[in-house]
N, C-alpha and C. Protein backbone atom coordinates (compact mmCIF):
# COMPACT_ATOMS: atom_id res chain seq x y z
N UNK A 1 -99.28 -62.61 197.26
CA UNK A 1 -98.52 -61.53 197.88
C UNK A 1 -98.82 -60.23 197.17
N UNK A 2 -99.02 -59.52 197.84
CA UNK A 2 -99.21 -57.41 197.38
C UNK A 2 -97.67 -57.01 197.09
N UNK A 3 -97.56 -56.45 196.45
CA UNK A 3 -96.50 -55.61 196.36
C UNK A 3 -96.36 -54.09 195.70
N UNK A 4 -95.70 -53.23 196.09
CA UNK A 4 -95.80 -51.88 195.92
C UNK A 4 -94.93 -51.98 194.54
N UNK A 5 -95.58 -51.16 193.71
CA UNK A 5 -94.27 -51.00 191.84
C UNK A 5 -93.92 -49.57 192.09
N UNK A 6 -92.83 -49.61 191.67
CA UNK A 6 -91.90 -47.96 191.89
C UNK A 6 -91.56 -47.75 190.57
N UNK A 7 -91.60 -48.47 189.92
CA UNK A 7 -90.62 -47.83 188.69
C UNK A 7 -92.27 -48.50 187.22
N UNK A 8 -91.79 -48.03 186.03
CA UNK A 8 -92.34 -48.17 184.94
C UNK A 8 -93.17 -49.64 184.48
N UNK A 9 -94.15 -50.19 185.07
CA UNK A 9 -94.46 -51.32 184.78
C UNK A 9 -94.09 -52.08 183.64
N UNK A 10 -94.17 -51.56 182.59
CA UNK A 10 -93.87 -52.41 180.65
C UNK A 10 -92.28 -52.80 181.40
N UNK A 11 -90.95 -51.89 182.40
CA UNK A 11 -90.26 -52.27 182.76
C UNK A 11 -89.55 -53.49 183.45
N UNK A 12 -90.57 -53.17 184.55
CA UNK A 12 -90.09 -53.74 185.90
C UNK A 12 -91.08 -55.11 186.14
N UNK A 13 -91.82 -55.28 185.18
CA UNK A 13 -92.86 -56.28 185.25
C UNK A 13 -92.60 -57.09 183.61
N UNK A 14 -91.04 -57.21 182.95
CA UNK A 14 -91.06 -58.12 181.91
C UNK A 14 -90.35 -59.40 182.81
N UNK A 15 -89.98 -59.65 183.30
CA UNK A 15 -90.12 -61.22 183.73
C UNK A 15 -91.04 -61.84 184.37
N UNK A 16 -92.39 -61.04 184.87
CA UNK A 16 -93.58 -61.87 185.32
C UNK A 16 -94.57 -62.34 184.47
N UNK A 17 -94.80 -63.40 184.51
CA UNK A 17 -95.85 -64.32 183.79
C UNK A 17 -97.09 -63.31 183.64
N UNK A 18 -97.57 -62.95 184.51
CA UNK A 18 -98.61 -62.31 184.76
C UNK A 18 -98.98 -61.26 186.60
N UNK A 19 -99.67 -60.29 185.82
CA UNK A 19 -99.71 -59.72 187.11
C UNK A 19 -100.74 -58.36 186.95
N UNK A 20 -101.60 -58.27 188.16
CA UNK A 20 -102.26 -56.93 188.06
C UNK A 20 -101.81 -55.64 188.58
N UNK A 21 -101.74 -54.23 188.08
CA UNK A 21 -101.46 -53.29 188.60
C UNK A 21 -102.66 -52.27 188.53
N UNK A 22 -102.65 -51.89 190.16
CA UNK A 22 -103.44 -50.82 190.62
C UNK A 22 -103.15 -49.09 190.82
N UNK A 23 -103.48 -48.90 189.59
CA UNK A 23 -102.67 -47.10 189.37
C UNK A 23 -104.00 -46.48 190.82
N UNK A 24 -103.00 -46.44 191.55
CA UNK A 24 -104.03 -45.29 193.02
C UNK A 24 -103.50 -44.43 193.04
N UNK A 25 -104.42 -43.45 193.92
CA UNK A 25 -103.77 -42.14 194.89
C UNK A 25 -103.77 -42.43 196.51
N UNK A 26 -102.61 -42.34 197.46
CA UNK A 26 -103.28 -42.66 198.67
C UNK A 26 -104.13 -41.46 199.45
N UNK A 27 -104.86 -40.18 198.43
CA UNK A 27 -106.04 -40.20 199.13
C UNK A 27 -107.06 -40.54 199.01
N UNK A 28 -107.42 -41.36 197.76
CA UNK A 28 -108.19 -42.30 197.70
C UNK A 28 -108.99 -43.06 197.95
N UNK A 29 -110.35 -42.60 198.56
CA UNK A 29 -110.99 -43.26 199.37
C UNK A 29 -111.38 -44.90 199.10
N UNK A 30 -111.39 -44.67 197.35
CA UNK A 30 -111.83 -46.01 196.94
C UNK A 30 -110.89 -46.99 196.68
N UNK A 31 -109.62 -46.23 196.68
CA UNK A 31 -108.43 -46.92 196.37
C UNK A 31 -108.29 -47.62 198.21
N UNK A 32 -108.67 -46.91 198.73
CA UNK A 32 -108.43 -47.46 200.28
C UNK A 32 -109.47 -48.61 200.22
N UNK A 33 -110.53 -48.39 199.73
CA UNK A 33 -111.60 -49.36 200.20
C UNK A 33 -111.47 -50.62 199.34
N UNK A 34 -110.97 -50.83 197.89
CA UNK A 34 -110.44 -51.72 197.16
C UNK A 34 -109.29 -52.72 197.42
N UNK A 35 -108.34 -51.94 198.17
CA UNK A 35 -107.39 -53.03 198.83
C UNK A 35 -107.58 -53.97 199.42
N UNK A 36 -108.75 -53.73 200.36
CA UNK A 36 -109.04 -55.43 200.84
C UNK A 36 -109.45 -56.26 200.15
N UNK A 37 -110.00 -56.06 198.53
CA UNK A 37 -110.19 -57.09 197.85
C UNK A 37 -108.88 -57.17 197.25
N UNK A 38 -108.08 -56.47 196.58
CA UNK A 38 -106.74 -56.70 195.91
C UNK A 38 -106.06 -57.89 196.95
N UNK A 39 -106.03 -57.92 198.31
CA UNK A 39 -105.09 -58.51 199.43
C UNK A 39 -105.76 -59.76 199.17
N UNK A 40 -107.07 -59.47 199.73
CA UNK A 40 -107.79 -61.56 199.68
C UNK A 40 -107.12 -62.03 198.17
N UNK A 41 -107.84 -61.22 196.84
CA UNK A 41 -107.19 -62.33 195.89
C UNK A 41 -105.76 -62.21 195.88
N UNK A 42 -104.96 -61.61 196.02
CA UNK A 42 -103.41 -61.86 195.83
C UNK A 42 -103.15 -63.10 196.22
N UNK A 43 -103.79 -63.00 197.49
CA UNK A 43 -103.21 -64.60 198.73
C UNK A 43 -104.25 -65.63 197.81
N UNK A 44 -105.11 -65.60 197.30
CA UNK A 44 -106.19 -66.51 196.63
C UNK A 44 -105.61 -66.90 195.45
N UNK A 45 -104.52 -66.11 194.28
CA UNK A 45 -104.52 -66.18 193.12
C UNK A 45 -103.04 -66.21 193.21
N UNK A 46 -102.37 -66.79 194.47
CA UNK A 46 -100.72 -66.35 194.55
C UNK A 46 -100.10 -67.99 193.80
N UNK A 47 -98.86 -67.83 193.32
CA UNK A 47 -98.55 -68.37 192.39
C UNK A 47 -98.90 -68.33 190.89
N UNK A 48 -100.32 -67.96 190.47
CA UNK A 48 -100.65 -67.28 189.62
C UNK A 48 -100.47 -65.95 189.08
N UNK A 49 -100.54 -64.95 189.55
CA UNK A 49 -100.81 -63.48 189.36
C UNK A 49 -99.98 -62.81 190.45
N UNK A 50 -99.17 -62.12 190.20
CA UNK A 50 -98.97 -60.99 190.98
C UNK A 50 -99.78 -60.12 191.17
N UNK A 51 -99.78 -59.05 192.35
CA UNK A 51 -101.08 -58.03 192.26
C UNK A 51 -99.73 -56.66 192.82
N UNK A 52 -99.83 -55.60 192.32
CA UNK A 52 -99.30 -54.57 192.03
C UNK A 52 -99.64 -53.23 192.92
N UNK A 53 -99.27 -52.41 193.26
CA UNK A 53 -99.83 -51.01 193.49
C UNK A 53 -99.11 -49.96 192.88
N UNK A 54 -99.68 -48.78 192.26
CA UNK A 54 -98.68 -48.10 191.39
C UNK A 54 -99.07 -46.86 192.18
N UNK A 55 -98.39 -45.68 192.36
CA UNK A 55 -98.46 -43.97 192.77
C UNK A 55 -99.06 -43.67 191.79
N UNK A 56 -99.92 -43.81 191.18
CA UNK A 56 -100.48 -42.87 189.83
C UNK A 56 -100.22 -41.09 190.01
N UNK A 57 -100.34 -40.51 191.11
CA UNK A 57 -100.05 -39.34 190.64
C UNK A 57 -98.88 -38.98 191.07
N UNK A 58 -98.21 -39.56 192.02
CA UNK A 58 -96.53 -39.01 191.93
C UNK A 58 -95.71 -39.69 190.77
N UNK A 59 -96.50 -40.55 189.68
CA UNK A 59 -95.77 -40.85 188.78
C UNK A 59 -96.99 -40.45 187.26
N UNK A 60 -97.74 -39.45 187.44
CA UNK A 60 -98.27 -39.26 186.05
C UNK A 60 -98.17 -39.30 185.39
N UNK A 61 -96.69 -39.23 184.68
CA UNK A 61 -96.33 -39.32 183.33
C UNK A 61 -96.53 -40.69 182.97
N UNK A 62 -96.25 -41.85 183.78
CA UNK A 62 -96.30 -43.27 183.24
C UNK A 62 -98.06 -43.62 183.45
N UNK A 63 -98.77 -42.97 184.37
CA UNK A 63 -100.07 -43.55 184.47
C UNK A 63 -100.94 -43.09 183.34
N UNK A 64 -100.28 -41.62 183.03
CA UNK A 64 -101.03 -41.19 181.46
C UNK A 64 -100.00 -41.78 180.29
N UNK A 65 -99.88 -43.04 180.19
CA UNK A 65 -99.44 -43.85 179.13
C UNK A 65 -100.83 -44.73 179.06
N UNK A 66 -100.86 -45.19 180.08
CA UNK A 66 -102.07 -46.16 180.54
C UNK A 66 -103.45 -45.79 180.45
N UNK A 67 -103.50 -44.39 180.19
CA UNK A 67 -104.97 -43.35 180.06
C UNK A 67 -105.77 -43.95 181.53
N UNK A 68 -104.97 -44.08 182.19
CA UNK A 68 -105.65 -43.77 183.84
C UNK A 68 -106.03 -42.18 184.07
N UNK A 69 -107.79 -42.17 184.46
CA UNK A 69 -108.00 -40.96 184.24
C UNK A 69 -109.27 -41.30 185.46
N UNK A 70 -109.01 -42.31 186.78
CA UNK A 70 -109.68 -42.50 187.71
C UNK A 70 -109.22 -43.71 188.45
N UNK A 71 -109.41 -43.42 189.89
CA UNK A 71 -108.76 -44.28 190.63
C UNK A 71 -109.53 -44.85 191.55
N UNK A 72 -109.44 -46.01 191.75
CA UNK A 72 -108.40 -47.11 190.79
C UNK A 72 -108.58 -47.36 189.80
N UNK A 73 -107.60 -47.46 188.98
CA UNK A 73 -107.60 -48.29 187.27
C UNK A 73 -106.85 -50.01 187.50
N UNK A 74 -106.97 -50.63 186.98
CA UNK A 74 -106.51 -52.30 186.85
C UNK A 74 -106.09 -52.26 185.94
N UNK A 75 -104.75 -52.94 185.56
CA UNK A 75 -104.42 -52.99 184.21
C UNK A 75 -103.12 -54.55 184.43
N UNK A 76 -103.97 -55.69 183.38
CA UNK A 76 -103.23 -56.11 183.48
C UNK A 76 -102.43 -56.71 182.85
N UNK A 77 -101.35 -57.16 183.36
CA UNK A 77 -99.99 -57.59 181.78
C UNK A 77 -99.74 -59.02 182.27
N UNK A 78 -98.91 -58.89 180.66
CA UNK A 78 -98.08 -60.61 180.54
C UNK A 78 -96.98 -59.88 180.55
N UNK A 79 -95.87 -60.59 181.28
CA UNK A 79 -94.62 -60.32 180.85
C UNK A 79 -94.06 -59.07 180.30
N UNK A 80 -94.75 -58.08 180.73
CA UNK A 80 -94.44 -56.10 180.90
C UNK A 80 -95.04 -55.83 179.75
N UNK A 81 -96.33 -56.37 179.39
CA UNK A 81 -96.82 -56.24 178.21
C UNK A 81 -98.47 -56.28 178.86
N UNK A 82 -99.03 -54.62 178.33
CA UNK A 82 -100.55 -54.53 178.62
C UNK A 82 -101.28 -55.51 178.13
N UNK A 83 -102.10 -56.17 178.78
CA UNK A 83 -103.10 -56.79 178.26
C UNK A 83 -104.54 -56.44 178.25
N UNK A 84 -105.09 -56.06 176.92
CA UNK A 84 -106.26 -54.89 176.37
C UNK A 84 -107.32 -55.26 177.68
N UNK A 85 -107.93 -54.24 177.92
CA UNK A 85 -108.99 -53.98 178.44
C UNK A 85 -109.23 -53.50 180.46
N UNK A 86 -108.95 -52.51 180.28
CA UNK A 86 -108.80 -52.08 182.13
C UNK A 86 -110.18 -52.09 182.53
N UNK A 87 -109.87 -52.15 183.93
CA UNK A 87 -111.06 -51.49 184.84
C UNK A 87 -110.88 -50.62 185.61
N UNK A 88 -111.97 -50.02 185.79
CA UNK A 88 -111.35 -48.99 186.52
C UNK A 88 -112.87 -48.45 187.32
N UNK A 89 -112.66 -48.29 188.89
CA UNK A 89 -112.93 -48.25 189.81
C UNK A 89 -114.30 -49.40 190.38
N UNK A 90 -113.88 -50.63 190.55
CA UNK A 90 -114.92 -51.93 190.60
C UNK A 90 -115.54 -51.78 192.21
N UNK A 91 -117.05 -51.72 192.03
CA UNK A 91 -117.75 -51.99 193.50
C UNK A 91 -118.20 -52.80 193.63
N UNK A 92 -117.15 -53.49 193.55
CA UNK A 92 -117.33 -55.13 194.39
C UNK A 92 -116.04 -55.92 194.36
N UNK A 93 -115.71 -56.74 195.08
CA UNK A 93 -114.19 -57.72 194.94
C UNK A 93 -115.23 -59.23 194.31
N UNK A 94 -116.67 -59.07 193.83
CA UNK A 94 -116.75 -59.75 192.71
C UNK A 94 -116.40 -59.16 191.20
N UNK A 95 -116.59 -57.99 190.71
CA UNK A 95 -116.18 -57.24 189.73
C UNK A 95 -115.04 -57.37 189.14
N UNK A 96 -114.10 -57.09 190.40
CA UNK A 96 -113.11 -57.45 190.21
C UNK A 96 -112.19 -58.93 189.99
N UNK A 97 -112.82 -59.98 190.64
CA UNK A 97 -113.03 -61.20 190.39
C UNK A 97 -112.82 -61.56 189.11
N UNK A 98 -113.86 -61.51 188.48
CA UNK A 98 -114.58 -61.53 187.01
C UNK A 98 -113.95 -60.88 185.81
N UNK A 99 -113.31 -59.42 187.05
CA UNK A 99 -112.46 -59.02 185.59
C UNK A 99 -110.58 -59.74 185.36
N UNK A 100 -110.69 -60.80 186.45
CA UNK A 100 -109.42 -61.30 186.62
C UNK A 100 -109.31 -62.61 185.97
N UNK A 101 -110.61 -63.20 186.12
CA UNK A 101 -110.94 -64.36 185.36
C UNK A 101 -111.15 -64.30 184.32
N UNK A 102 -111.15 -62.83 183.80
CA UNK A 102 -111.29 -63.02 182.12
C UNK A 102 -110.06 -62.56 181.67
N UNK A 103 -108.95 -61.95 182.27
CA UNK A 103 -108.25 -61.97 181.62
C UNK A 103 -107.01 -63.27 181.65
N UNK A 104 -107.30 -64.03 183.03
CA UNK A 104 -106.76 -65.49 183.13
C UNK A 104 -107.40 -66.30 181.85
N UNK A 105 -108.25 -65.88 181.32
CA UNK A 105 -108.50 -67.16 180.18
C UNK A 105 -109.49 -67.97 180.88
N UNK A 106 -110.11 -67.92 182.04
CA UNK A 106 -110.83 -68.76 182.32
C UNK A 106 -112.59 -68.18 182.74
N UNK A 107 -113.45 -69.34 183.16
CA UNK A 107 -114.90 -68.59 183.01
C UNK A 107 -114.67 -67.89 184.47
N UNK A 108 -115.53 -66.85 184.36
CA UNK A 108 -115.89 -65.98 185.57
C UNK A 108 -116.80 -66.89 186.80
N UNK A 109 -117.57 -67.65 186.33
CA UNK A 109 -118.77 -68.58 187.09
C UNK A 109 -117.97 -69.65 187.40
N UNK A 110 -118.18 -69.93 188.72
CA UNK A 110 -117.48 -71.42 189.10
C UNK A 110 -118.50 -72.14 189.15
């Protein structure tokens, strides 16, 4: 499942196991063109991972915590807690794949 974040992720994301958030803009061309991979894995990785969308610039102050400084950025947490290493703007929904499987702990190559 997709879901839209409104409020402070480290917040509103401490009771999830895990989950990715996508700091966009919706004029965003790439942020537009990235969603269809965010949607396939959500439904692919559901029960596992939440997948996120954040306003990065109607909420700047929290996206420059995150040093989002291009959109899209990925950032993802345990339990409202960053977990090191973002991506940020992937051309491909393998990229992105790969960068989900490494932070699941598991190999990227099936």
């Amino acid at each position: 499942m997709f879901h839209e974040l409104e409020s402070d992720p480290k917040t509103a994301l401490k009771g999830v196991p895990a989950a990715v958030v996508a700091f966009c803009a919706t004029w965003c061309t790439d942020c537009q063109e990235t969603e269809a991979y965010e949607k396939k894995l959500s439904e692919e990785y559901d029960g596992k991972v939440k997948f996120y969308r954040f306003d990065a610039v109607n909420n700047e102050e929290i996206a420059d915590r995150f040093k989002v400084e291009a959109y899209p950025t990925y950032v993802f947490f345990r339990k409202g807690r960053e977990v090191r290493g973002i991506l940020v703007c992937p051309y491909s929904e393998a990229e992105l794949r790969n960068w989900l499987e490494s932070k699941l702990g598991r190999s990227a190559y099936r």
